[in-house]
PDB file of N, CA and C in Angstrom:
ATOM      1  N   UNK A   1     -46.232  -4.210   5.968  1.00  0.00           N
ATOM      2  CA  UNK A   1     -44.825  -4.114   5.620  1.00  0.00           C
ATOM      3  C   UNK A   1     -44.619  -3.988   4.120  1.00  0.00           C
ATOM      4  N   UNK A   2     -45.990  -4.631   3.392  1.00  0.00           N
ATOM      5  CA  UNK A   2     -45.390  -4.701   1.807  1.00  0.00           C
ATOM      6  C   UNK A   2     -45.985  -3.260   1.350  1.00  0.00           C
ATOM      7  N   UNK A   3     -46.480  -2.101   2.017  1.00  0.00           N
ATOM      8  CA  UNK A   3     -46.717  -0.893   1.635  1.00  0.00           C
ATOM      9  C   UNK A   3     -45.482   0.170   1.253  1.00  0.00           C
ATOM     10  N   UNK A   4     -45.342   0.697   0.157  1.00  0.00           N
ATOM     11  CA  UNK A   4     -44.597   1.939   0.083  1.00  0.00           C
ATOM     12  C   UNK A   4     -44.235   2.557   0.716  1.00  0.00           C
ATOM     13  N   UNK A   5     -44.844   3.058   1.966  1.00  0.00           N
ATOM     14  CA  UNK A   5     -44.695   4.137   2.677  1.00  0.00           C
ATOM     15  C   UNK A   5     -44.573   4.041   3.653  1.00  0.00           C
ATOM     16  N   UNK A   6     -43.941   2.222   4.279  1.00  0.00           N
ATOM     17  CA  UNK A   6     -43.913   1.844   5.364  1.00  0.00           C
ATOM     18  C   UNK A   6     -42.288   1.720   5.550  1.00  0.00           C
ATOM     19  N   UNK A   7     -41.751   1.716   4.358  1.00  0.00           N
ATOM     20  CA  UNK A   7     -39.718   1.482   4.834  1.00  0.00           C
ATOM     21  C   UNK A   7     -39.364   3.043   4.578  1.00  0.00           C
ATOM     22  N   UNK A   8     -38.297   3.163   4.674  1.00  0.00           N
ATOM     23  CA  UNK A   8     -37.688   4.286   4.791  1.00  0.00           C
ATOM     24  C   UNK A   8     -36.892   4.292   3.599  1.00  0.00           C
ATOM     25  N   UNK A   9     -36.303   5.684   3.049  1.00  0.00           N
ATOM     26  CA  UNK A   9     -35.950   6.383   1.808  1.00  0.00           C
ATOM     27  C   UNK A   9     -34.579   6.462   1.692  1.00  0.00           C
ATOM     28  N   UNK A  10     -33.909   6.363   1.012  1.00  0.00           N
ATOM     29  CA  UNK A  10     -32.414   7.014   0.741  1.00  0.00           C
ATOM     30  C   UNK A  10     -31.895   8.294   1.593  1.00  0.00           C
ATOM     31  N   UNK A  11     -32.816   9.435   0.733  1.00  0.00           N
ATOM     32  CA  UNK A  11     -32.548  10.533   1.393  1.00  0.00           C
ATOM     33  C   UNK A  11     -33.110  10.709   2.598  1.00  0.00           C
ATOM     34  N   UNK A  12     -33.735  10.201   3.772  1.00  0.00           N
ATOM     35  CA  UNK A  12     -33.869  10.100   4.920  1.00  0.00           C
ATOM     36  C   UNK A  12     -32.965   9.393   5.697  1.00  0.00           C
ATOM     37  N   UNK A  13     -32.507   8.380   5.206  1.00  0.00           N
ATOM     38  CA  UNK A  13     -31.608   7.539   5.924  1.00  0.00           C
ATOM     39  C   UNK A  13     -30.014   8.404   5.779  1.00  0.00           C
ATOM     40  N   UNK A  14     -29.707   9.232   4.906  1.00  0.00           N
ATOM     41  CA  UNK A  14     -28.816   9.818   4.981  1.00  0.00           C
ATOM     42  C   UNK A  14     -28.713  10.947   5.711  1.00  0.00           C
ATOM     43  N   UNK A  15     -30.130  11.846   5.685  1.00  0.00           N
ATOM     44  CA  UNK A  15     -29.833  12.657   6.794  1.00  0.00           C
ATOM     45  C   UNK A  15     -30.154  12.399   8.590  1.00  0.00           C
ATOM     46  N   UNK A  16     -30.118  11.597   8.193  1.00  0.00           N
ATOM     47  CA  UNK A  16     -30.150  10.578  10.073  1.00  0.00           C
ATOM     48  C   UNK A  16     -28.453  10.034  10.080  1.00  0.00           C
ATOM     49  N   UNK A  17     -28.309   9.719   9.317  1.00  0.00           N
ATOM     50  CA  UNK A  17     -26.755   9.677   9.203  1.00  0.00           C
ATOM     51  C   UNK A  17     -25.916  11.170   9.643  1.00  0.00           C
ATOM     52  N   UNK A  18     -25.895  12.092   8.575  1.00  0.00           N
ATOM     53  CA  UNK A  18     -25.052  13.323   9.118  1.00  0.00           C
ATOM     54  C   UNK A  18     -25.972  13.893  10.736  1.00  0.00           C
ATOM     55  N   UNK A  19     -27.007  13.557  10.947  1.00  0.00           N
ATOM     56  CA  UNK A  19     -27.355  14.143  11.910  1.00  0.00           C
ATOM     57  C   UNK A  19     -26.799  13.510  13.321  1.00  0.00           C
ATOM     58  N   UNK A  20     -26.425  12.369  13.143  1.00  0.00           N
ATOM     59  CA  UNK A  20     -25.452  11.169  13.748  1.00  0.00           C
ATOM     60  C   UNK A  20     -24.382  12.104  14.237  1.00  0.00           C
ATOM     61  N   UNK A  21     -23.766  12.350  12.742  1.00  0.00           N
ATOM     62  CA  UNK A  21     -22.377  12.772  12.835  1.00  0.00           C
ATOM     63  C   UNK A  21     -22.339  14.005  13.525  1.00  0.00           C
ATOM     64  N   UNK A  22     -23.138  15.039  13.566  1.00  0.00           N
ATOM     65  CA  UNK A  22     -23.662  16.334  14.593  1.00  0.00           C
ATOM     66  C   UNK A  22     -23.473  16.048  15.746  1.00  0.00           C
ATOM     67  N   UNK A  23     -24.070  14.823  15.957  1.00  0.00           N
ATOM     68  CA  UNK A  23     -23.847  14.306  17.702  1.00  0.00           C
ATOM     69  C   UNK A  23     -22.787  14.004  18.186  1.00  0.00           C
ATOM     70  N   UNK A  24     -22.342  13.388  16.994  1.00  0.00           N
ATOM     71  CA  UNK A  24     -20.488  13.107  17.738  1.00  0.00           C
ATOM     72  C   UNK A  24     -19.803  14.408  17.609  1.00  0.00           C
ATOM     73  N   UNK A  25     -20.241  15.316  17.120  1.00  0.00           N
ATOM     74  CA  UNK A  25     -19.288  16.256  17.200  1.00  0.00           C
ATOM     75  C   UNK A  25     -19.521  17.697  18.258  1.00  0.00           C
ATOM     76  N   UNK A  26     -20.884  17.670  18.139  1.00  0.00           N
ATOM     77  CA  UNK A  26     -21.360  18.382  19.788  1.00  0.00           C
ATOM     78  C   UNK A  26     -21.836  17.933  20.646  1.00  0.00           C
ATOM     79  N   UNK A  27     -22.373  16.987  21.010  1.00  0.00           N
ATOM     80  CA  UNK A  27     -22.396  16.292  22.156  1.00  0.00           C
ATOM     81  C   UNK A  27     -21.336  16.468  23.276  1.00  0.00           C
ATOM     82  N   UNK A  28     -20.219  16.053  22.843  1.00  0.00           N
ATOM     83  CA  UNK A  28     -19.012  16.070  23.906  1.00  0.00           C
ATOM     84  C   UNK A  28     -18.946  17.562  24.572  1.00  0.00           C
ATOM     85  N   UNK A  29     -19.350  18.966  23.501  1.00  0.00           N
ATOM     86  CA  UNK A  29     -18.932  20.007  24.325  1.00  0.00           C
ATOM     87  C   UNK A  29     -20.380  20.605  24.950  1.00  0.00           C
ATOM     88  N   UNK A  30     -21.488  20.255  24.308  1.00  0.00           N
ATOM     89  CA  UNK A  30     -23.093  20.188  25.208  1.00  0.00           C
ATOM     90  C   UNK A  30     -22.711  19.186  26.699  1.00  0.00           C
ATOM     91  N   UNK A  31     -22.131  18.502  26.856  1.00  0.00           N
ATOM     92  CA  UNK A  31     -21.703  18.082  27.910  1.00  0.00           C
ATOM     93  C   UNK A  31     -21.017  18.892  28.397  1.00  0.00           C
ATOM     94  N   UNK A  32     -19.526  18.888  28.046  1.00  0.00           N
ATOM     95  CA  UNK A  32     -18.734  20.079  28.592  1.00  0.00           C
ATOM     96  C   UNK A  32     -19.500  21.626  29.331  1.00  0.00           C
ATOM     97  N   UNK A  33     -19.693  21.960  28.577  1.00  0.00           N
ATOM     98  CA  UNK A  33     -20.642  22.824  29.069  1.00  0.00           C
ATOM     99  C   UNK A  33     -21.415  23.267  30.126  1.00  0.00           C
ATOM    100  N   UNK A  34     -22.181  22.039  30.567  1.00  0.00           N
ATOM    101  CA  UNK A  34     -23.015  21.929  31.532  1.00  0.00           C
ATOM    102  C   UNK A  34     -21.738  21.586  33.044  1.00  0.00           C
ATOM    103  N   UNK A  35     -20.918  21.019  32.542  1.00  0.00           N
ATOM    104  CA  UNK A  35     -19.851  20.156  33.837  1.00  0.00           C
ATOM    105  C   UNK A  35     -19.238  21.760  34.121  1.00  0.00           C
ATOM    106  N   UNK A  36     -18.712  22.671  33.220  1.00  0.00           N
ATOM    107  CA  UNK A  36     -17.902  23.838  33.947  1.00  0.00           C
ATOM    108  C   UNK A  36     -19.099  24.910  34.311  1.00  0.00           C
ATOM    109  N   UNK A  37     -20.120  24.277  34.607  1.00  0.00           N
ATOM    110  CA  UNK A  37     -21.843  25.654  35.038  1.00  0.00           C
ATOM    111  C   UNK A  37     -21.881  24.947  36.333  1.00  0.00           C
ATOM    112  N   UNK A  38     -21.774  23.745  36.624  1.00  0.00           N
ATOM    113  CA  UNK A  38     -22.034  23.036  38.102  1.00  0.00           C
ATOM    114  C   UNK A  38     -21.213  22.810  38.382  1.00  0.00           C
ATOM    115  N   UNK A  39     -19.487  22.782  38.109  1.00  0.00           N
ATOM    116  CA  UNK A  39     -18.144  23.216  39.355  1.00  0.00           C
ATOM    117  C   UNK A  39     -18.859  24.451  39.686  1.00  0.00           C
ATOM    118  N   UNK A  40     -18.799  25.403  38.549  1.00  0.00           N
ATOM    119  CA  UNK A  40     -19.362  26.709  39.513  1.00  0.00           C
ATOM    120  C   UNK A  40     -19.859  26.894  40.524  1.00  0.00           C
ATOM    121  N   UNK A  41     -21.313  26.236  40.441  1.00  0.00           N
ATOM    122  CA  UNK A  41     -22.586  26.244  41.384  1.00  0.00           C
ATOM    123  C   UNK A  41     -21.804  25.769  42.650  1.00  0.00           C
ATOM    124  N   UNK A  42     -21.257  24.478  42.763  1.00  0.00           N
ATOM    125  CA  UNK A  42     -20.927  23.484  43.260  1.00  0.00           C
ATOM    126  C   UNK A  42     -19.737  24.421  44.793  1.00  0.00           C
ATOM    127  N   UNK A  43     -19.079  24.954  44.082  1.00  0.00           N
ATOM    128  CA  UNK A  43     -17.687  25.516  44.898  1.00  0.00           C
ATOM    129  C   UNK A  43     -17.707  26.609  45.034  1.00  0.00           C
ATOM    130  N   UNK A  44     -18.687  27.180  45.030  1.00  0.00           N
ATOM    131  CA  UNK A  44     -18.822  29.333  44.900  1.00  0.00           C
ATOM    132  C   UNK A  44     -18.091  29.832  44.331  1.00  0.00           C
ATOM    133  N   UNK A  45     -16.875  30.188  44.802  1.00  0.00           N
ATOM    134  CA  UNK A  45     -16.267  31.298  43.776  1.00  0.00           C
ATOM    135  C   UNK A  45     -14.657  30.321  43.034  1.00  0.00           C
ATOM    136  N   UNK A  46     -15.366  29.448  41.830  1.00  0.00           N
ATOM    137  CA  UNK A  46     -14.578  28.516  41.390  1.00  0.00           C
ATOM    138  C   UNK A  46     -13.052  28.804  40.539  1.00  0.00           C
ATOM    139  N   UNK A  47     -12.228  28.107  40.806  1.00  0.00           N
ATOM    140  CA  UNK A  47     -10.695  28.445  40.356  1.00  0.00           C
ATOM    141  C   UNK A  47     -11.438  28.356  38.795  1.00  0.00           C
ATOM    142  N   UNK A  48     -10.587  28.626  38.213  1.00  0.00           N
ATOM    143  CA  UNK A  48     -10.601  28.389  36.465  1.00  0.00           C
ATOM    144  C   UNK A  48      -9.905  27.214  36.139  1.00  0.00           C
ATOM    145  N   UNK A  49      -8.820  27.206  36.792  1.00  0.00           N
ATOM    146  CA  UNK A  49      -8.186  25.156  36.810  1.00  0.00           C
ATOM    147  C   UNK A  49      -9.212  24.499  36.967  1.00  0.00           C
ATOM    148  N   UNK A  50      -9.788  24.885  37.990  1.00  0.00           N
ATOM    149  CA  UNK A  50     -10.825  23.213  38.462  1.00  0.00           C
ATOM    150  C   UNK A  50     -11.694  23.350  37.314  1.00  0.00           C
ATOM    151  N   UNK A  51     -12.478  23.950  37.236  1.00  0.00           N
ATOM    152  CA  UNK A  51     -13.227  24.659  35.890  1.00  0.00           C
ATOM    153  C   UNK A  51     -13.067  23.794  34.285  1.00  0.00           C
ATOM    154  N   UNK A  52     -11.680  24.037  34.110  1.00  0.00           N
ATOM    155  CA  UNK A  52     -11.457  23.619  33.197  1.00  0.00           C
ATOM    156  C   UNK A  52     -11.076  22.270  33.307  1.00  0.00           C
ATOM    157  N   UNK A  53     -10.849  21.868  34.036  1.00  0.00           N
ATOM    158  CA  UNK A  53      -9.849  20.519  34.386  1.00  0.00           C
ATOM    159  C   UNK A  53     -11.739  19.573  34.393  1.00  0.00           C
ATOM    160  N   UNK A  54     -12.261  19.843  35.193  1.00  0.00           N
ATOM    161  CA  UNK A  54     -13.909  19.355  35.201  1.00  0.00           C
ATOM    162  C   UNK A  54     -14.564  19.162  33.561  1.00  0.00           C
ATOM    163  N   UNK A  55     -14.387  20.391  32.749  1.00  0.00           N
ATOM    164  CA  UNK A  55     -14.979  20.780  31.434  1.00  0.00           C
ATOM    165  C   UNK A  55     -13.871  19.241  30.621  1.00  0.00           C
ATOM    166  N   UNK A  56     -12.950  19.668  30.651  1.00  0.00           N
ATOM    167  CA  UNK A  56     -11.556  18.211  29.931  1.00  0.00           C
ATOM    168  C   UNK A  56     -12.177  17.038  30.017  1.00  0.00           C
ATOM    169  N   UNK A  57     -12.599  16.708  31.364  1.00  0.00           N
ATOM    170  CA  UNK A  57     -12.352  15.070  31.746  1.00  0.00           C
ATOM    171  C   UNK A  57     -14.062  15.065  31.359  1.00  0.00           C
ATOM    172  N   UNK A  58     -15.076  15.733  31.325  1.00  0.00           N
ATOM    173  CA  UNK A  58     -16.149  15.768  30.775  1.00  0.00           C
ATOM    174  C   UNK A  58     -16.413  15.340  29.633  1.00  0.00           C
ATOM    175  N   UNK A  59     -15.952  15.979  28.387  1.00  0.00           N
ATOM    176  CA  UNK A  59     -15.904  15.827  27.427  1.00  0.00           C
ATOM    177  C   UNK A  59     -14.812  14.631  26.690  1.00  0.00           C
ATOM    178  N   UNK A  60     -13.840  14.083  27.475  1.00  0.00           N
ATOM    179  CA  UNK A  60     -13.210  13.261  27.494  1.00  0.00           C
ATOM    180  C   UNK A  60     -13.764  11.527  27.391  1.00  0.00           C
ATOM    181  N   UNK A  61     -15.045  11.733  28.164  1.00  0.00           N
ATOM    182  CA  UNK A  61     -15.337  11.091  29.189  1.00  0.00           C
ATOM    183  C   UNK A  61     -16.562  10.703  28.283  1.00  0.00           C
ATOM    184  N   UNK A  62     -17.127  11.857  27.628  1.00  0.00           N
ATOM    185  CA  UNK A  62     -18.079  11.628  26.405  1.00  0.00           C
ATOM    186  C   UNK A  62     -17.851  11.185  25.050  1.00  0.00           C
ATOM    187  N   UNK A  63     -16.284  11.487  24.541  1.00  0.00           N
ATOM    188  CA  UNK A  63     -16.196  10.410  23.696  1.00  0.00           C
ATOM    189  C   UNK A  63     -15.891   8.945  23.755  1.00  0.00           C
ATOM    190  N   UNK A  64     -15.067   8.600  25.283  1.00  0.00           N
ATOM    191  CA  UNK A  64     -14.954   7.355  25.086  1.00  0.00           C
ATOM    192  C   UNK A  64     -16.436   6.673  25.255  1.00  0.00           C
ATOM    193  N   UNK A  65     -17.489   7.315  25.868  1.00  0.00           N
ATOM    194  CA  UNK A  65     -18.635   6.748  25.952  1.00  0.00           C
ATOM    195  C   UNK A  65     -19.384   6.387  24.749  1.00  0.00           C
ATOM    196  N   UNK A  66     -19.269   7.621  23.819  1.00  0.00           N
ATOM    197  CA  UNK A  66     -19.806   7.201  22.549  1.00  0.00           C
ATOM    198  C   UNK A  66     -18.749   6.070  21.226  1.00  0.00           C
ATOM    199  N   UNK A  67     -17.718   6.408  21.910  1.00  0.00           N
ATOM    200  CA  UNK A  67     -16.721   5.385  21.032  1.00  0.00           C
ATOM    201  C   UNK A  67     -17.431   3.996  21.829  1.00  0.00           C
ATOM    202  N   UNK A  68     -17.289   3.765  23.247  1.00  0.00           N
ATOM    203  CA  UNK A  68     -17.871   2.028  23.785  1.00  0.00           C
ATOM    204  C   UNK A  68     -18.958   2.157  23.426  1.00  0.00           C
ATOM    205  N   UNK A  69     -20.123   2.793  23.115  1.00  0.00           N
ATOM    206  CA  UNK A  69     -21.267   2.407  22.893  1.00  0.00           C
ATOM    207  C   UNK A  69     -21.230   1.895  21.611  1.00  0.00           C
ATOM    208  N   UNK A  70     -20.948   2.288  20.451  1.00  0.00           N
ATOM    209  CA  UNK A  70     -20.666   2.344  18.980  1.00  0.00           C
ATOM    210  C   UNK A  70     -19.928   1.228  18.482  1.00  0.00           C
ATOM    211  N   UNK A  71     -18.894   1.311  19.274  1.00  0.00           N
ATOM    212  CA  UNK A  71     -18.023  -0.019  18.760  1.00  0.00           C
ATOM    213  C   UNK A  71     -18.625  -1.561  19.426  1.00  0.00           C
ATOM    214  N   UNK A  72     -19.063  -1.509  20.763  1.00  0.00           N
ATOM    215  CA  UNK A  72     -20.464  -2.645  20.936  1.00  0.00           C
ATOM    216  C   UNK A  72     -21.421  -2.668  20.097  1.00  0.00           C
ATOM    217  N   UNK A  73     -21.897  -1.581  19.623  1.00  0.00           N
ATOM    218  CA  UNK A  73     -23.328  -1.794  18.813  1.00  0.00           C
ATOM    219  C   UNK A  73     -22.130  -2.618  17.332  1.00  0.00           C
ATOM    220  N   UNK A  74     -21.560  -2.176  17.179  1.00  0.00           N
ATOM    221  CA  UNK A  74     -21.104  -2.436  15.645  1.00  0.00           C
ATOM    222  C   UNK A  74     -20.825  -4.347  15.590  1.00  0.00           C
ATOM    223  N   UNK A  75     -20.373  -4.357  16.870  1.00  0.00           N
ATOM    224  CA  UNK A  75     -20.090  -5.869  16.555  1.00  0.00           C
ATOM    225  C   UNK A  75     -21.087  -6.582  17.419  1.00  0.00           C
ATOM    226  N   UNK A  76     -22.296  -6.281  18.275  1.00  0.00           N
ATOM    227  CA  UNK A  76     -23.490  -7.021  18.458  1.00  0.00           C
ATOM    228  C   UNK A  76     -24.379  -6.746  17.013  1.00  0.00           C
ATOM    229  N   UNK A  77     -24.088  -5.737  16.585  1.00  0.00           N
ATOM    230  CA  UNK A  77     -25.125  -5.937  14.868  1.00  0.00           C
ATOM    231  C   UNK A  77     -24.247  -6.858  13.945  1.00  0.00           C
ATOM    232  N   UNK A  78     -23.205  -7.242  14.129  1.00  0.00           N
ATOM    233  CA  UNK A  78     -22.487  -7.844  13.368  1.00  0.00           C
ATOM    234  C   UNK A  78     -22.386  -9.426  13.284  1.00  0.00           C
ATOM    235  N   UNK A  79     -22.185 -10.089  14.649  1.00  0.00           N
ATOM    236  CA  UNK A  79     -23.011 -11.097  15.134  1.00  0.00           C
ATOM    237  C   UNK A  79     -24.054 -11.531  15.373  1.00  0.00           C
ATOM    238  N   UNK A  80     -25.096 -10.761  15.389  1.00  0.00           N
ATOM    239  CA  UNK A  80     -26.322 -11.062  15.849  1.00  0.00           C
ATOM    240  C   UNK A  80     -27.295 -11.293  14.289  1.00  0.00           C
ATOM    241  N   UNK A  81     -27.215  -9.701  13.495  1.00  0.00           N
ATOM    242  CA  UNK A  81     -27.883  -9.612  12.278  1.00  0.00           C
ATOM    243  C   UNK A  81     -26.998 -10.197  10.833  1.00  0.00           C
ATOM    244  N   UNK A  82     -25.636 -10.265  11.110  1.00  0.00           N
ATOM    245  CA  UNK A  82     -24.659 -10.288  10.415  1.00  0.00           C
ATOM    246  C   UNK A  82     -24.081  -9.917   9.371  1.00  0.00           C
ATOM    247  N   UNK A  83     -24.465  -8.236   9.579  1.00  0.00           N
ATOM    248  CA  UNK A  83     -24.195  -7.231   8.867  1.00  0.00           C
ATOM    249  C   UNK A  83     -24.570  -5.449   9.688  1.00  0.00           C
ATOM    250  N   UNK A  84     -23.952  -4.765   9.862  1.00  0.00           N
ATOM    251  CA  UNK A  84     -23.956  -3.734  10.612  1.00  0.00           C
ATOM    252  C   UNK A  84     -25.346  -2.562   9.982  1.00  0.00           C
ATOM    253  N   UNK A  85     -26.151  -2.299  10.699  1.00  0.00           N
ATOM    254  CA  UNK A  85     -27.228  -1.914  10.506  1.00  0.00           C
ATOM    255  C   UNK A  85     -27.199  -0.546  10.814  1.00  0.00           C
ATOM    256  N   UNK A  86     -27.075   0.361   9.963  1.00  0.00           N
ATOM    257  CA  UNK A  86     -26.989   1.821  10.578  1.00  0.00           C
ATOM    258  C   UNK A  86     -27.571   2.696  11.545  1.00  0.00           C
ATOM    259  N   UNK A  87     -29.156   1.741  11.592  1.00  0.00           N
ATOM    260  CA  UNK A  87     -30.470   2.676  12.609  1.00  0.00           C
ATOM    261  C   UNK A  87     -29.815   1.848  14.085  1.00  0.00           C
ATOM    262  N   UNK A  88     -29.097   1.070  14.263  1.00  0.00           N
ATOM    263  CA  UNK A  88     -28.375   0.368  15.201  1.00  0.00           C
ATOM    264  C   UNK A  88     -27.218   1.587  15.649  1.00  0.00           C
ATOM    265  N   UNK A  89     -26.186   1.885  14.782  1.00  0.00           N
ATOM    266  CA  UNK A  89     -25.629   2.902  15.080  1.00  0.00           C
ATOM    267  C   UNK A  89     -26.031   4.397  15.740  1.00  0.00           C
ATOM    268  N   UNK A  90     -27.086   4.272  14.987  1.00  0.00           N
ATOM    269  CA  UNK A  90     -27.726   5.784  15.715  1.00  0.00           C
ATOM    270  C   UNK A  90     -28.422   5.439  16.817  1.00  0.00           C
ATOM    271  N   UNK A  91     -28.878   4.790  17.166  1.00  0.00           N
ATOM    272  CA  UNK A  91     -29.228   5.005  18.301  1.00  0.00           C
ATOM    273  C   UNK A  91     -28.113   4.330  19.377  1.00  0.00           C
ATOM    274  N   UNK A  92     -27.016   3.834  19.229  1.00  0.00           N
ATOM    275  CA  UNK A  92     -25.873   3.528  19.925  1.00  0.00           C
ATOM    276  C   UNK A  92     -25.126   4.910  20.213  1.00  0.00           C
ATOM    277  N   UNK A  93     -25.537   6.078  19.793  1.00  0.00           N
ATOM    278  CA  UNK A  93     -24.886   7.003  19.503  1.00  0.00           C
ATOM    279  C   UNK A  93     -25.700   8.121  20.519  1.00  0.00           C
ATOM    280  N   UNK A  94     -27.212   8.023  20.073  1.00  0.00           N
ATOM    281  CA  UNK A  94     -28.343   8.139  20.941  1.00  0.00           C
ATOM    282  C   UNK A  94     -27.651   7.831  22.972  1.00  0.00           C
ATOM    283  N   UNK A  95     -27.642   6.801  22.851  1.00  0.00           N
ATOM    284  CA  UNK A  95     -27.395   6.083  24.122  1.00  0.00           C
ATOM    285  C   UNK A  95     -26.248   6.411  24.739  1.00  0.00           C
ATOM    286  N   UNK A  96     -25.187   6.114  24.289  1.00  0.00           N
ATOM    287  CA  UNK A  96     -23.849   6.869  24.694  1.00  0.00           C
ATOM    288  C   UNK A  96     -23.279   8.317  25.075  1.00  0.00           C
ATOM    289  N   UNK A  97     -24.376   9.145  24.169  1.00  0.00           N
ATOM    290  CA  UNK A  97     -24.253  10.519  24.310  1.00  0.00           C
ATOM    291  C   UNK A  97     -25.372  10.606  25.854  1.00  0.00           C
ATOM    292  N   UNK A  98     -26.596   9.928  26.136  1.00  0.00           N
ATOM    293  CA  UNK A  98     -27.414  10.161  27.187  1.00  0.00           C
ATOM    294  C   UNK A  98     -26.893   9.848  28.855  1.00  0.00           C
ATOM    295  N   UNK A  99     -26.393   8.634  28.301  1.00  0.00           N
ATOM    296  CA  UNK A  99     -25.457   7.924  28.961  1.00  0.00           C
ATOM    297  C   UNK A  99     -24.611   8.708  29.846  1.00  0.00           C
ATOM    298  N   UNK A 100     -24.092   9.700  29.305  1.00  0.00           N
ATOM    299  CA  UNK A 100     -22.694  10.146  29.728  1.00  0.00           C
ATOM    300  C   UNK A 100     -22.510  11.664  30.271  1.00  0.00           C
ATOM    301  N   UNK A 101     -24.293  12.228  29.770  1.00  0.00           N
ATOM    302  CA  UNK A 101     -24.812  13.069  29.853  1.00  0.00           C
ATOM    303  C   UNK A 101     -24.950  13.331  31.507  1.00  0.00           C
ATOM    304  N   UNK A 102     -26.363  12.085  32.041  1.00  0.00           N
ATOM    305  CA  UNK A 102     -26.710  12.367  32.954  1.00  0.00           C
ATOM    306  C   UNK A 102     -25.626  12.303  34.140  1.00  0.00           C
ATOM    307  N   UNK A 103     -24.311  11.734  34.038  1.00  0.00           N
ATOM    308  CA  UNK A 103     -23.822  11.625  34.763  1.00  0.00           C
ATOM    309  C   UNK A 103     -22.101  12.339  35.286  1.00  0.00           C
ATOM    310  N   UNK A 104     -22.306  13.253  33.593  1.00  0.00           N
ATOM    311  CA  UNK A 104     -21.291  14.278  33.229  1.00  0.00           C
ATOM    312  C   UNK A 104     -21.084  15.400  34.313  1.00  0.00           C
ATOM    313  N   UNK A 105     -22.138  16.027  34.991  1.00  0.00           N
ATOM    314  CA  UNK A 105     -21.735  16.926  35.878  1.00  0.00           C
ATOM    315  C   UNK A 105     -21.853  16.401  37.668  1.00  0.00           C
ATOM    316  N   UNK A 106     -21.841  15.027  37.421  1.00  0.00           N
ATOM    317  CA  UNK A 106     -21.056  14.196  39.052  1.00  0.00           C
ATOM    318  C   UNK A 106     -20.251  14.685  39.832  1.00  0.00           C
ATOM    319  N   UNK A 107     -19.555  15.008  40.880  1.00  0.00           N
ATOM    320  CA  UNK A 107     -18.255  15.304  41.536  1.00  0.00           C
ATOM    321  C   UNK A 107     -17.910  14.057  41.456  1.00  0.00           C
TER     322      UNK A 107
END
């Protein structure tokens, strides 16, 4: 642990940060995505309402997941370590987006 090259850097920890912020911002429609390809599959020759109405509540459905995952991680790092730990965030972010993933194109 007392080696140089064993903690992590400024400029690494920042681009794990914006790469964070990438996820919250496509994630929800990489979900989307996949939910209006399997109404398709799902119903043969699919309305464009249902379509879209499926794609909405998808992506809907993926931010509140990554908002509950995030806002738990923020205040179990907050209580627990008692101070909010960023590699905590990312992978709360990690989890929420997987989370919501596998279960995004459900009927």
């Amino acid at each position: 642990m007392e080696h140089p090259k064993s903690g992590s850097s400024y400029l690494n920890d920042v681009f794990s940060m914006v790469g964070t912020l990438f996820l919250w911002i496509f994630w929800p429609s990489f979900n989307g995505a996949f939910a209006s390809v399997s109404s398709a599959a799902t119903t043969g020759s699919a309305v464009e309402g249902h379509a879209a109405a499926q794609q909405f509540l998808c992506v809907v459905n993926t931010v509140i997941s990554l908002s509950g995952a995030c806002v738990s991680t923020f205040m179990t790092s907050v209580l627990v370590g008692g101070r909010m730990n960023p590699v905590h965030v990312q992978n709360a972010t990690l989890a929420g987006g997987v989370a919501m993933g596998a279960a995004c194109t459900l009927p």
